[in-house]
N, C-alpha and C. Protein backbone atom coordinates (compact mmCIF):
# COMPACT_ATOMS: atom_id res chain seq x y z
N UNK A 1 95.08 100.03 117.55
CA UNK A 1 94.39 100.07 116.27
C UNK A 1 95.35 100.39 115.12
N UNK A 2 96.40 101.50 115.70
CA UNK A 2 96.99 101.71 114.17
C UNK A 2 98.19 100.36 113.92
N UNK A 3 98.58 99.47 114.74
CA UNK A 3 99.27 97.92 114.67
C UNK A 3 98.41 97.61 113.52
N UNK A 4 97.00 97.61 114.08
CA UNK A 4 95.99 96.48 112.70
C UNK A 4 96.74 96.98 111.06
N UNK A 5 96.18 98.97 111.37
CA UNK A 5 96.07 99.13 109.78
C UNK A 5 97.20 99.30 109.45
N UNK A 6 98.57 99.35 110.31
CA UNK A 6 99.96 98.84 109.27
C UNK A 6 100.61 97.71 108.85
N UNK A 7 99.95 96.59 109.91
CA UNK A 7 99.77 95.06 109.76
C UNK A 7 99.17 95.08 108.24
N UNK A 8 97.69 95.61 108.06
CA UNK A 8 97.33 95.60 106.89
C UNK A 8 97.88 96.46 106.06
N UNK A 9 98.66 97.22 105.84
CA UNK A 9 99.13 98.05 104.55
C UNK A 9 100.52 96.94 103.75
N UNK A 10 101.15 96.31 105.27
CA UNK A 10 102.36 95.57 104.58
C UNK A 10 102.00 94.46 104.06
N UNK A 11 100.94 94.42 104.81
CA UNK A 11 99.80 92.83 103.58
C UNK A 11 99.70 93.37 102.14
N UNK A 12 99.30 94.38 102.11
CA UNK A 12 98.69 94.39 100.48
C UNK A 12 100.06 95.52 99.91
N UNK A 13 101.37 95.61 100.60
CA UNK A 13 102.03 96.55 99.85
C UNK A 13 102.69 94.95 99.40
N UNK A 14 102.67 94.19 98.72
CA UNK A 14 103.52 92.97 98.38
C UNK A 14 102.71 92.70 96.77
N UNK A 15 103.43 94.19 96.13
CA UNK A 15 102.55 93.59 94.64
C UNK A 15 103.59 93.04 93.96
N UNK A 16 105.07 92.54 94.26
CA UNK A 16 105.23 91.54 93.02
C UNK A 16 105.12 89.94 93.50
N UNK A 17 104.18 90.02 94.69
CA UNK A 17 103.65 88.49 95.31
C UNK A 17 102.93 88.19 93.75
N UNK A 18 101.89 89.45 93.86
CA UNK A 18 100.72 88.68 92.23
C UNK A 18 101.79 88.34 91.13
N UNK A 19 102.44 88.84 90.99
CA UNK A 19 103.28 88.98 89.81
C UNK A 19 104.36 87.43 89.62
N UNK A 20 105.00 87.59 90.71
CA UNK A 20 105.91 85.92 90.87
C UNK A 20 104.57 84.97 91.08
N UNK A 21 103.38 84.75 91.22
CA UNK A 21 102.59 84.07 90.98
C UNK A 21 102.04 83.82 89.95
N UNK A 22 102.13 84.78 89.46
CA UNK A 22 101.62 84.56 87.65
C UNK A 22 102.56 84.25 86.72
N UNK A 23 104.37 84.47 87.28
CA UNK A 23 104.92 84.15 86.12
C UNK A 23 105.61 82.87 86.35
N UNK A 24 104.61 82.32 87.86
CA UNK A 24 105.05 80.82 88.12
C UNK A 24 106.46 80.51 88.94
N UNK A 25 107.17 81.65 89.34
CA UNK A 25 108.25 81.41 90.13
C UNK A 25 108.51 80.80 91.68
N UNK A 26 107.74 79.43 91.52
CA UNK A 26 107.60 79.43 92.59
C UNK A 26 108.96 78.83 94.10
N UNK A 27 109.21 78.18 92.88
CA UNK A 27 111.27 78.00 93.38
C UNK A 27 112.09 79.10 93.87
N UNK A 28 111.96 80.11 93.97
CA UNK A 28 112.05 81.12 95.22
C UNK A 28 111.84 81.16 95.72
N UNK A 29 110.19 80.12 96.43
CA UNK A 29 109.77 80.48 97.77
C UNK A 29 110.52 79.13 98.56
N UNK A 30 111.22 78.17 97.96
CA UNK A 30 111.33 77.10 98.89
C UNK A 30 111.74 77.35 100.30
N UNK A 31 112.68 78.20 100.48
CA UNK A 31 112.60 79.06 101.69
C UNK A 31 112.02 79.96 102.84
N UNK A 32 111.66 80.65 101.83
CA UNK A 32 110.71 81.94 102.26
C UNK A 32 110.32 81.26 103.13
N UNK A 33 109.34 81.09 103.37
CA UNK A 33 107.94 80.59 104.39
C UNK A 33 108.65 80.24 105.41
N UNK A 34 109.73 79.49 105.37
CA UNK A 34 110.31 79.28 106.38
C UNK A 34 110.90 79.92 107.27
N UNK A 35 112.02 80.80 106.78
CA UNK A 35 112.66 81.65 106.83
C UNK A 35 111.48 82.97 107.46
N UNK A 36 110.53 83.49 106.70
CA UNK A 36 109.37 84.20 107.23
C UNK A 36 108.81 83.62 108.59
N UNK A 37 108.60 82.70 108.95
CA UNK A 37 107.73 82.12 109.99
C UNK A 37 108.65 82.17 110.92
N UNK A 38 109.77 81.26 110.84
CA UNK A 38 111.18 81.16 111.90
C UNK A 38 111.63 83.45 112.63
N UNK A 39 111.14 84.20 111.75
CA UNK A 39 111.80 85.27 111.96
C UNK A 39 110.21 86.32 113.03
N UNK A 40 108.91 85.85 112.44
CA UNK A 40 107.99 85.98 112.77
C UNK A 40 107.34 85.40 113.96
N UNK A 41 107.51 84.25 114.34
CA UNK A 41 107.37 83.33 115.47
C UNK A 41 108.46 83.84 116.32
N UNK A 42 109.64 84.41 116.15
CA UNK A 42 110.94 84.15 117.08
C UNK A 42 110.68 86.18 116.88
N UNK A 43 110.36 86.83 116.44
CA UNK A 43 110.24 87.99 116.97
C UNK A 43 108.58 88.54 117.95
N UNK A 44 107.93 87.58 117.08
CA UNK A 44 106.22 87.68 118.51
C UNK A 44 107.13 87.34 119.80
N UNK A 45 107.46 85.60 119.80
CA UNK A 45 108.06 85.28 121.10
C UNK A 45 108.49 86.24 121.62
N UNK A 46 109.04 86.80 121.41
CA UNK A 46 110.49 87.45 122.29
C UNK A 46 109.94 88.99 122.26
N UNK A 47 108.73 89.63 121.80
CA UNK A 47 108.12 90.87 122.17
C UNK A 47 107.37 90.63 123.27
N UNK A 48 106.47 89.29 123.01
CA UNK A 48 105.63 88.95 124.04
C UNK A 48 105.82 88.63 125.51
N UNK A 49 107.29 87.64 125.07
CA UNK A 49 107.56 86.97 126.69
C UNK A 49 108.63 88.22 127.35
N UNK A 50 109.07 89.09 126.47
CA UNK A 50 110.12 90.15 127.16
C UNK A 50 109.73 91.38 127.47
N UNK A 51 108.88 91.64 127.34
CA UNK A 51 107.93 93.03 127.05
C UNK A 51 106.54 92.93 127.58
N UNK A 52 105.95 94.18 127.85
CA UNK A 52 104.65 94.14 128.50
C UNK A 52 103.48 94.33 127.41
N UNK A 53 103.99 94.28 126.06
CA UNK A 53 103.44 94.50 124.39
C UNK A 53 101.90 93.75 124.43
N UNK A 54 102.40 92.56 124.94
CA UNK A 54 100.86 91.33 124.86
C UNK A 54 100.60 91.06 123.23
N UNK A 55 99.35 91.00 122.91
CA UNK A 55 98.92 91.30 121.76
C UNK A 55 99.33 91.98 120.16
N UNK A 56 99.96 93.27 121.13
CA UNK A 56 100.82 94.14 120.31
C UNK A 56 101.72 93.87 119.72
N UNK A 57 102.60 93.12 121.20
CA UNK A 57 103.80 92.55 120.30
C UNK A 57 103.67 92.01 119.68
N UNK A 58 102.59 90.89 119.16
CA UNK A 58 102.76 89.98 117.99
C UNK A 58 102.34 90.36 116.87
N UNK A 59 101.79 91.76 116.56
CA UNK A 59 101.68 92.16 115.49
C UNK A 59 103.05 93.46 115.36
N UNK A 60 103.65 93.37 116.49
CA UNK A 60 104.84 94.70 115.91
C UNK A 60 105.88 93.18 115.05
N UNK A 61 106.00 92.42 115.99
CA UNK A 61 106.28 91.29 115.71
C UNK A 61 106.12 90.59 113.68
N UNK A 62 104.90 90.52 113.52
CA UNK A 62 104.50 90.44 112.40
C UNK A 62 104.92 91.60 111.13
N UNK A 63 105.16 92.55 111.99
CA UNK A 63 104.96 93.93 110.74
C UNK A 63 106.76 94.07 110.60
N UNK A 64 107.77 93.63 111.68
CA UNK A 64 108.74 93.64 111.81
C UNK A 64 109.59 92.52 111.06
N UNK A 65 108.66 91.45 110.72
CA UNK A 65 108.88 90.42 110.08
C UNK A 65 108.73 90.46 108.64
N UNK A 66 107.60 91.51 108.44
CA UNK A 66 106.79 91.75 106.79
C UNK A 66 108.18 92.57 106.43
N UNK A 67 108.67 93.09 107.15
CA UNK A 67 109.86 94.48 106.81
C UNK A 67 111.20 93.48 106.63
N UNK A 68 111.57 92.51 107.16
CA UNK A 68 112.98 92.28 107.23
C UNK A 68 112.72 90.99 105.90
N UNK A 69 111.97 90.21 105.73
CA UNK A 69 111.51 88.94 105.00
C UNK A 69 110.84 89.40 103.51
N UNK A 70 109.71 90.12 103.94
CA UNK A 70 108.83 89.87 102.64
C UNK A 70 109.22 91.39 101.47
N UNK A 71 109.67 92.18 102.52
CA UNK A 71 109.75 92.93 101.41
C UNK A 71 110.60 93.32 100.37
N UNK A 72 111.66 92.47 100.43
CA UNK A 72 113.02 92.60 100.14
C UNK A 72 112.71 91.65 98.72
N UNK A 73 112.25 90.25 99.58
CA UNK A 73 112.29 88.38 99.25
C UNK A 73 111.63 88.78 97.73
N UNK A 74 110.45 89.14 97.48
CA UNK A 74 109.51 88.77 96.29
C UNK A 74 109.88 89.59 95.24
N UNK A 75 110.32 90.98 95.35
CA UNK A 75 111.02 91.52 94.62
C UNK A 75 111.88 91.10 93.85
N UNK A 76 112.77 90.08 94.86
CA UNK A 76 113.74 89.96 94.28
C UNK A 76 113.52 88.88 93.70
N UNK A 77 112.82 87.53 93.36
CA UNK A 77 112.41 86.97 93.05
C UNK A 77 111.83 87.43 91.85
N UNK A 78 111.24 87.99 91.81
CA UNK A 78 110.52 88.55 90.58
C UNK A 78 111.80 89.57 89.41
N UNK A 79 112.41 89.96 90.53
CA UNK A 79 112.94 91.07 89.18
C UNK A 79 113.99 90.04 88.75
N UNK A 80 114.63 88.87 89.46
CA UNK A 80 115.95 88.17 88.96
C UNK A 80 115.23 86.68 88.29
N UNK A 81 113.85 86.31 88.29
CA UNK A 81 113.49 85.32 87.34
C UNK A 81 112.40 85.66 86.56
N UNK A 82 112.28 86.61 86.28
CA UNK A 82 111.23 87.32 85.27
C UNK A 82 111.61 88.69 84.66
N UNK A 83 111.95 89.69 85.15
CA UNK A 83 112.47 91.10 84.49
C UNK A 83 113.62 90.93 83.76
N UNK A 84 114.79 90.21 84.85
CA UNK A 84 116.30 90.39 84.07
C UNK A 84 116.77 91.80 84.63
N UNK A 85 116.41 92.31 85.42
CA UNK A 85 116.71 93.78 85.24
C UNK A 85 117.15 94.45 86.81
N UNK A 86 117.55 95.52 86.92
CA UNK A 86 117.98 96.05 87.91
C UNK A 86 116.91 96.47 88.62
N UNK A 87 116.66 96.36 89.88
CA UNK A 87 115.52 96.57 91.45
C UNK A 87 115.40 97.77 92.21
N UNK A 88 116.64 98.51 92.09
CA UNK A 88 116.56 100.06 92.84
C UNK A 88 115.57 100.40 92.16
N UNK A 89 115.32 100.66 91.01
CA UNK A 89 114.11 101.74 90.80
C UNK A 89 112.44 100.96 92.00
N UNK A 90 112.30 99.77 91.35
CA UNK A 90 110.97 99.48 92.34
C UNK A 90 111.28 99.63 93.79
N UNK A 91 112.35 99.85 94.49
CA UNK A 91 112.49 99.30 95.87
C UNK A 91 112.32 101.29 96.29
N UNK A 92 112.66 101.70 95.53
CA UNK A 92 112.78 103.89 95.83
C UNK A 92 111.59 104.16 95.42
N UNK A 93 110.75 103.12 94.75
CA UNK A 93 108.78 103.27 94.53
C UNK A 93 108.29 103.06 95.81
N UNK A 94 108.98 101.99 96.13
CA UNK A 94 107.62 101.24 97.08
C UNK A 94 108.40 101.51 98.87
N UNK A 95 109.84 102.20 98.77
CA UNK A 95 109.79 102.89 100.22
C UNK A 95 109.30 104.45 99.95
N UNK A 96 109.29 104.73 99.30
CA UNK A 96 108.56 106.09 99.00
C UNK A 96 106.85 106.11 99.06
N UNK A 97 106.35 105.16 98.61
CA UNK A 97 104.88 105.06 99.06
C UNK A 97 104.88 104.20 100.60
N UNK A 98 105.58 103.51 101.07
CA UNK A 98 105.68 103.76 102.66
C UNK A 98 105.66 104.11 103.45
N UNK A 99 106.64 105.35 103.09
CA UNK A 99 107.21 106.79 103.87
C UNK A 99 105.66 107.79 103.23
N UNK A 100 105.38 107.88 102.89
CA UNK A 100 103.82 108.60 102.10
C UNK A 100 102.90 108.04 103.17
N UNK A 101 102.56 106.66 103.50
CA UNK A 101 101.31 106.24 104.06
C UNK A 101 101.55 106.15 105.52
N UNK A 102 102.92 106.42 106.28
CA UNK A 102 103.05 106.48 107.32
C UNK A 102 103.08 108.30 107.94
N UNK A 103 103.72 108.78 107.10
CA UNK A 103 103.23 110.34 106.45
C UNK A 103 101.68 110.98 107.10
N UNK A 104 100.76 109.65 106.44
CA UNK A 104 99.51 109.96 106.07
C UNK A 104 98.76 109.54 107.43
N UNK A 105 99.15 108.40 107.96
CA UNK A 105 98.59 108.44 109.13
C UNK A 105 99.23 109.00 110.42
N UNK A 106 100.57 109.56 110.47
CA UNK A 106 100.30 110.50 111.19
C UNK A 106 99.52 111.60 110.92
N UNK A 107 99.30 112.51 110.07
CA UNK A 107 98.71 113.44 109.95
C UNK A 107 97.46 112.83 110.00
N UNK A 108 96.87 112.29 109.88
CA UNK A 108 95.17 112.04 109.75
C UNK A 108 94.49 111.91 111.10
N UNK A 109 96.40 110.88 112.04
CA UNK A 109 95.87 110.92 113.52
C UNK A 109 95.78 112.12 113.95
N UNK A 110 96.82 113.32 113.24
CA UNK A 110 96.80 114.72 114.78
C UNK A 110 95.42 115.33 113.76
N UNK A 111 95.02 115.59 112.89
CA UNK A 111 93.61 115.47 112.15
C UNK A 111 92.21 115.17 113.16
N UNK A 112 92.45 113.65 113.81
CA UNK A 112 91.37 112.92 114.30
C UNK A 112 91.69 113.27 116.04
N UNK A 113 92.69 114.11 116.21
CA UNK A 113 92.77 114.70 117.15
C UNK A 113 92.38 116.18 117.74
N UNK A 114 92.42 116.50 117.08
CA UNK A 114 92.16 117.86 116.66
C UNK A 114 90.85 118.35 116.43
N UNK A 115 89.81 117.64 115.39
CA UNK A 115 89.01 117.73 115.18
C UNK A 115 87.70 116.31 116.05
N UNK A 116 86.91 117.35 116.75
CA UNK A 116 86.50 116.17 117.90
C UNK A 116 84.69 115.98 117.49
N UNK A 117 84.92 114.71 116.59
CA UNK A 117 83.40 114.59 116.06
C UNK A 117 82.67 113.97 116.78
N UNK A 118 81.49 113.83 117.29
CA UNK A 118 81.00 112.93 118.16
C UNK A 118 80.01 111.86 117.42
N UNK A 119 79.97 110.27 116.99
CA UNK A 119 80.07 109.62 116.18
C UNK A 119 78.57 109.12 117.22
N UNK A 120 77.22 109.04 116.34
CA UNK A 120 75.85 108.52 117.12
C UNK A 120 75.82 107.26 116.10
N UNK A 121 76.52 106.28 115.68
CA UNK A 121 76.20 105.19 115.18
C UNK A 121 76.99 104.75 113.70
N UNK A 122 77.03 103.82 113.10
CA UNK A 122 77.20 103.15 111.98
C UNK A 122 77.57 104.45 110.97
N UNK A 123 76.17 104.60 110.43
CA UNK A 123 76.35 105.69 109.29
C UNK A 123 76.97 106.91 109.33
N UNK A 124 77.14 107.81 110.98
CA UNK A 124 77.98 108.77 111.09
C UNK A 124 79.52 108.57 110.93
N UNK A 125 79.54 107.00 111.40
CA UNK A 125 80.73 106.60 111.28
C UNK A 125 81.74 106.23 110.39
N UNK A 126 80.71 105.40 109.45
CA UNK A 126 81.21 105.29 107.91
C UNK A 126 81.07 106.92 106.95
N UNK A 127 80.88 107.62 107.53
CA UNK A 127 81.13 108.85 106.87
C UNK A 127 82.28 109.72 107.21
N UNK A 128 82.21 109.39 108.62
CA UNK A 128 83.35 110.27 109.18
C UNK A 128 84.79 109.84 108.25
N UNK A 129 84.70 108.00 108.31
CA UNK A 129 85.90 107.92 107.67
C UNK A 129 86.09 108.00 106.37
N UNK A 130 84.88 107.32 105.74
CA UNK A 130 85.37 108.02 104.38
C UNK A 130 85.43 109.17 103.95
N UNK A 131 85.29 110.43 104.88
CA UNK A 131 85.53 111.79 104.94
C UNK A 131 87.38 111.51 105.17
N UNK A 132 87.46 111.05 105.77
CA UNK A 132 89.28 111.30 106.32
C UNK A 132 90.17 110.30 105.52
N UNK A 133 88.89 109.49 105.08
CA UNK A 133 90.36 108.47 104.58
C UNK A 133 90.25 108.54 102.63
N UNK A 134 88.79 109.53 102.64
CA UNK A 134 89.36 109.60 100.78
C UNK A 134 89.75 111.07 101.02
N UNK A 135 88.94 111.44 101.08
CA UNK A 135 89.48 113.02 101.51
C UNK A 135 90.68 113.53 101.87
N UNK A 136 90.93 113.48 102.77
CA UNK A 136 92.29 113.73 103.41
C UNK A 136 93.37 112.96 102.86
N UNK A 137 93.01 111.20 103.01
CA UNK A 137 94.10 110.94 102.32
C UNK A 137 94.72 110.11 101.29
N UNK A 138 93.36 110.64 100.71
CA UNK A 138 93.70 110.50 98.94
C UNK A 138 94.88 111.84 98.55
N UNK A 139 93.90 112.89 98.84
CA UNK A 139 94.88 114.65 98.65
C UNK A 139 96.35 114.09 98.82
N UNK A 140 96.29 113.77 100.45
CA UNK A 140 97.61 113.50 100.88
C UNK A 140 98.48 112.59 99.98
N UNK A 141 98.22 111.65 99.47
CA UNK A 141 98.79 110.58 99.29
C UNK A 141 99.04 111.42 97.70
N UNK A 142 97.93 111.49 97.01
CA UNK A 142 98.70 112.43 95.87
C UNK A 142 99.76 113.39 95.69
N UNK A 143 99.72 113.83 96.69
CA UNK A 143 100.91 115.47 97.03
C UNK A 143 101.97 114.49 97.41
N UNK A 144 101.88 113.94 98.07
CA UNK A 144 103.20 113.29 98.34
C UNK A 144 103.77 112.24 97.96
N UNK A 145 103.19 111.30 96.82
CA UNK A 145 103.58 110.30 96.21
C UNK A 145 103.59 110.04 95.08
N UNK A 146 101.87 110.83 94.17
CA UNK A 146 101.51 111.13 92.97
C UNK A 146 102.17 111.15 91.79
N UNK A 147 102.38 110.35 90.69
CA UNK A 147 103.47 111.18 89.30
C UNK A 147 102.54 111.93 89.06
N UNK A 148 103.08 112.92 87.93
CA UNK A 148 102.38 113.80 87.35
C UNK A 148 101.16 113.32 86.36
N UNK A 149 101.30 112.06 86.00
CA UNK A 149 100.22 111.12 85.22
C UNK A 149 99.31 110.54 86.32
N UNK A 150 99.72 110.38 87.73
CA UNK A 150 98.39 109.73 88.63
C UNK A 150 97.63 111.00 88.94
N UNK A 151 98.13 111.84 88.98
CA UNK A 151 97.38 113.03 88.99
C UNK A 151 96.76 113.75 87.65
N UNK A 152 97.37 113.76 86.76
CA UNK A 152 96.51 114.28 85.81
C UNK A 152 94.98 112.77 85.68
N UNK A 153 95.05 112.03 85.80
CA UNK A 153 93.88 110.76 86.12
C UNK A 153 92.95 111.18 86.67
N UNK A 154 93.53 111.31 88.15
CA UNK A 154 92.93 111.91 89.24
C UNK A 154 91.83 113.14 88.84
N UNK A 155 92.80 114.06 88.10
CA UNK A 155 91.69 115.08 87.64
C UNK A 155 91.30 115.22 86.37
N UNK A 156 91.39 114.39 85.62
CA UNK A 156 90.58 114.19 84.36
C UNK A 156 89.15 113.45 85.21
N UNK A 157 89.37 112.90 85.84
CA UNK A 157 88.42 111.89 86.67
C UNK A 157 87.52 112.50 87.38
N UNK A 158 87.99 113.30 88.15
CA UNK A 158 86.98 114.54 88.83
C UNK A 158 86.18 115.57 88.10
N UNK A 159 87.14 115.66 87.17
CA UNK A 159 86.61 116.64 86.00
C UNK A 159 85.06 116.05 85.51
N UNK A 160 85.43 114.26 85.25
CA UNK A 160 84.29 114.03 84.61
C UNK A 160 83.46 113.51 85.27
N UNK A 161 83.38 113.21 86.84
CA UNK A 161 81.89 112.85 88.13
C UNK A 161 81.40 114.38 88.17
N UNK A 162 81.96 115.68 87.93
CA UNK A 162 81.75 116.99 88.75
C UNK A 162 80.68 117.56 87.35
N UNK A 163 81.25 117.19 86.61
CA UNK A 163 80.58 117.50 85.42
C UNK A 163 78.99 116.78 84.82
N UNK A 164 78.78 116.05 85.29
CA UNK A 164 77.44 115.52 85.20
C UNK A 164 76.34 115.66 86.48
């Protein structure tokens, strides 16, 4: 299960995909895809047929591929045909909210370990998590990733649901 939700975090951690899409750069990707698929196909293969992974492997496979291909590729695309500008600062953003959400699900797992709820259906269930996953790790993700402006938001924001 936790393959799925880091499969899905490196899906939606790719925000200057929207961005080189909107400013039309699309002559950076003539490669990509290729280059992505050839590295993605040839790392499933070779988890799957060498390893007892199955399934797994093709998403360690996939997430191993999102890491060496995509996260580097669009960035750079974006900051060298649209910004003009130097990339360390976004690249020390966005491994820092990485290192934060991998952070976050360990702790949420020894959390969901620890604490032993016994779940009778749907609605206990959708509570449990949005108990752990705004709760826990919203907090979390603030303390450890937060500027001092996502947090003052944060609690101007609370300030004003708590208040009515």
């Amino acid at each position: 299960m936790f393959l799925v939700v880091i499969n899905f975090i490196f899906g939606q951690f790719r925000p200057a995909l929207f961005l080189v899409n909107a400013y039309g750069l699309f002559w950076g990707y003539r490669y990509k895809s290729i280059v992505e698929a050839a590295v993605n196909f040839g790392l499933s293969l070779v988890l799957v047929q060498f390893t007892n992974l199955g399934i797994s492997g093709v998403l360690i496979g996939t997430i191993i591929g999102n890491i060496l291909v995509n996260s580097w590729w669009d960035p750079l695309i974006l900051f060298s045909g649209a910004y003009h500008q130097g990339i360390l600062k976004f690249y020390l953003k966005y491994w820092l909210y990485l290192l934060a959400f991998f952070v976050l699900l360990f702790v949420e797992n020894i959390i969901v370990q620890i604490v032993a709820v016994k779940i009778d259906g749907i609605i206990s269930l959708i509570i449990y998590a949005a108990t752990l996953g705004v709760g826990i790790g919203g907090t979390l993700l603030l303390a450890l990733a937060g500027t001092s402006s996502e947090r003052q938001f944060v609690k101007q924001t609370l300030d004003f649901i708590l208040k009515k």
